[in-house]
Protein backbone atom coordinates (compact mmCIF):
# COMPACT_ATOMS: atom_id res chain seq x y z
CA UNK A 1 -20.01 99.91 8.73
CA UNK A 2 -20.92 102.93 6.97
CA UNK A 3 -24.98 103.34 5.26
CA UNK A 4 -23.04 102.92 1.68
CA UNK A 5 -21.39 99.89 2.67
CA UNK A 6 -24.99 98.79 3.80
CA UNK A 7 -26.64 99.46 0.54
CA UNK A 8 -23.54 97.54 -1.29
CA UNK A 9 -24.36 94.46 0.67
CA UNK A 10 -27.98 94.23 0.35
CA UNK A 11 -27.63 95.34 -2.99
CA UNK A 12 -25.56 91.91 -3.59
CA UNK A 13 -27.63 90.17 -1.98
CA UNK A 14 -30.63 91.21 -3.82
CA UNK A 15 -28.66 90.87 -7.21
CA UNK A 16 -27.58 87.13 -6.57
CA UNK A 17 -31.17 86.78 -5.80
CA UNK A 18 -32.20 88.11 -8.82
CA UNK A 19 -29.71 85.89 -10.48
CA UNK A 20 -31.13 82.98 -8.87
CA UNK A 21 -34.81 83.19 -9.34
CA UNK A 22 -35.17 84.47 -12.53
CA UNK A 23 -36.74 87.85 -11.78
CA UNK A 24 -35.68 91.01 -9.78
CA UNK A 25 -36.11 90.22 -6.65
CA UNK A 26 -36.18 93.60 -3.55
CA UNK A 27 -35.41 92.42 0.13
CA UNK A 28 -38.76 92.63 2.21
CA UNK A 29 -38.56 95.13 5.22
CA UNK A 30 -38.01 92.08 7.46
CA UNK A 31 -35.52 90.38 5.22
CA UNK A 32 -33.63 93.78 4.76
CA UNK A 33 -33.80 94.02 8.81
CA UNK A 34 -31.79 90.83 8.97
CA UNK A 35 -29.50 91.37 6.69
CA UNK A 36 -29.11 94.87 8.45
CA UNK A 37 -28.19 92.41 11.44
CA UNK A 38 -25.86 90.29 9.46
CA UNK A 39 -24.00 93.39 8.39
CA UNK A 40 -23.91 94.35 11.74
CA UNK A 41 -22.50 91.33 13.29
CA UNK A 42 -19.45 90.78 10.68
CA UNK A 43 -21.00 88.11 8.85
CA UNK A 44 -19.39 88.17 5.34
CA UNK A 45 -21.21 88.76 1.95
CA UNK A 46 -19.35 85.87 0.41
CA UNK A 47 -20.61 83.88 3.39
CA UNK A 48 -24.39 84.66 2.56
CA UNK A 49 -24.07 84.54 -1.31
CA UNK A 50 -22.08 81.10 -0.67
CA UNK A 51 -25.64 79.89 1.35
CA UNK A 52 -27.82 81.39 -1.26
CA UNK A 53 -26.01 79.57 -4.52
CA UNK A 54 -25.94 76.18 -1.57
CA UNK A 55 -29.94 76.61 -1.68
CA UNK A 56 -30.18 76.79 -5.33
CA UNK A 57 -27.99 74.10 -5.90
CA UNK A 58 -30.39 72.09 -3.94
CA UNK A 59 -33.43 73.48 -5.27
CA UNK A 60 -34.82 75.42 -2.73
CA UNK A 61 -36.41 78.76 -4.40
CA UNK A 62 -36.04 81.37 -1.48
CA UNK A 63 -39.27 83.40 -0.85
CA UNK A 64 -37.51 84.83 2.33
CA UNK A 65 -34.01 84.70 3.66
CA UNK A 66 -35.32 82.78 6.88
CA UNK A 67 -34.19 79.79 5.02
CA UNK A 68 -30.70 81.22 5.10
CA UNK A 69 -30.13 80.98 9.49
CA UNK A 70 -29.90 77.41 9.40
CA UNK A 71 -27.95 77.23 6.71
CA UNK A 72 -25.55 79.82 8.12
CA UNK A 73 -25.43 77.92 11.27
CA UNK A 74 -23.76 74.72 9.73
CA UNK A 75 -21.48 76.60 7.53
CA UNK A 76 -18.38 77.52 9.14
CA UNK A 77 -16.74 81.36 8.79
CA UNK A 78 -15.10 82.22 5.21
């Protein structure tokens, strides 16, 4: 994938985020580094904004998108 279709994903990420807690939120350098490896390994967008709205739906305020491996794990491919 191409640096633009990079910066579309994070920046979808970052806007759901932003969506979700109320206040901008910008991907630390280690956060952006594994969604960098996300990218990389085909996981889809939908997949991760799917485990993000999961998380707020359960009340869990992400500080970090560590939360999100497990939760990734247990879903299955969209």
């Amino acid at each position: 994938m191409s640096a633009v279709e990079l910066v579309a994903y994070v920046d979808a990420l970052e806007r759901r985020l932003t969506a979700q807690r109320g206040r901008e939120h910008v991907l630390s350098p280690r956060d952006f580094a594994r969604v960098r490896d996300w990218q990389r390994a085909g996981v889809p967008v939908a997949r991760l904004l799917a485990a993000i709205d999961d998380a707020a739906r359960e009340g869990e305020v992400l500080t970090s998108l560590a939360a999100l491996v497990s939760r990734l794990a247990q879903r299955t491919p969209s």
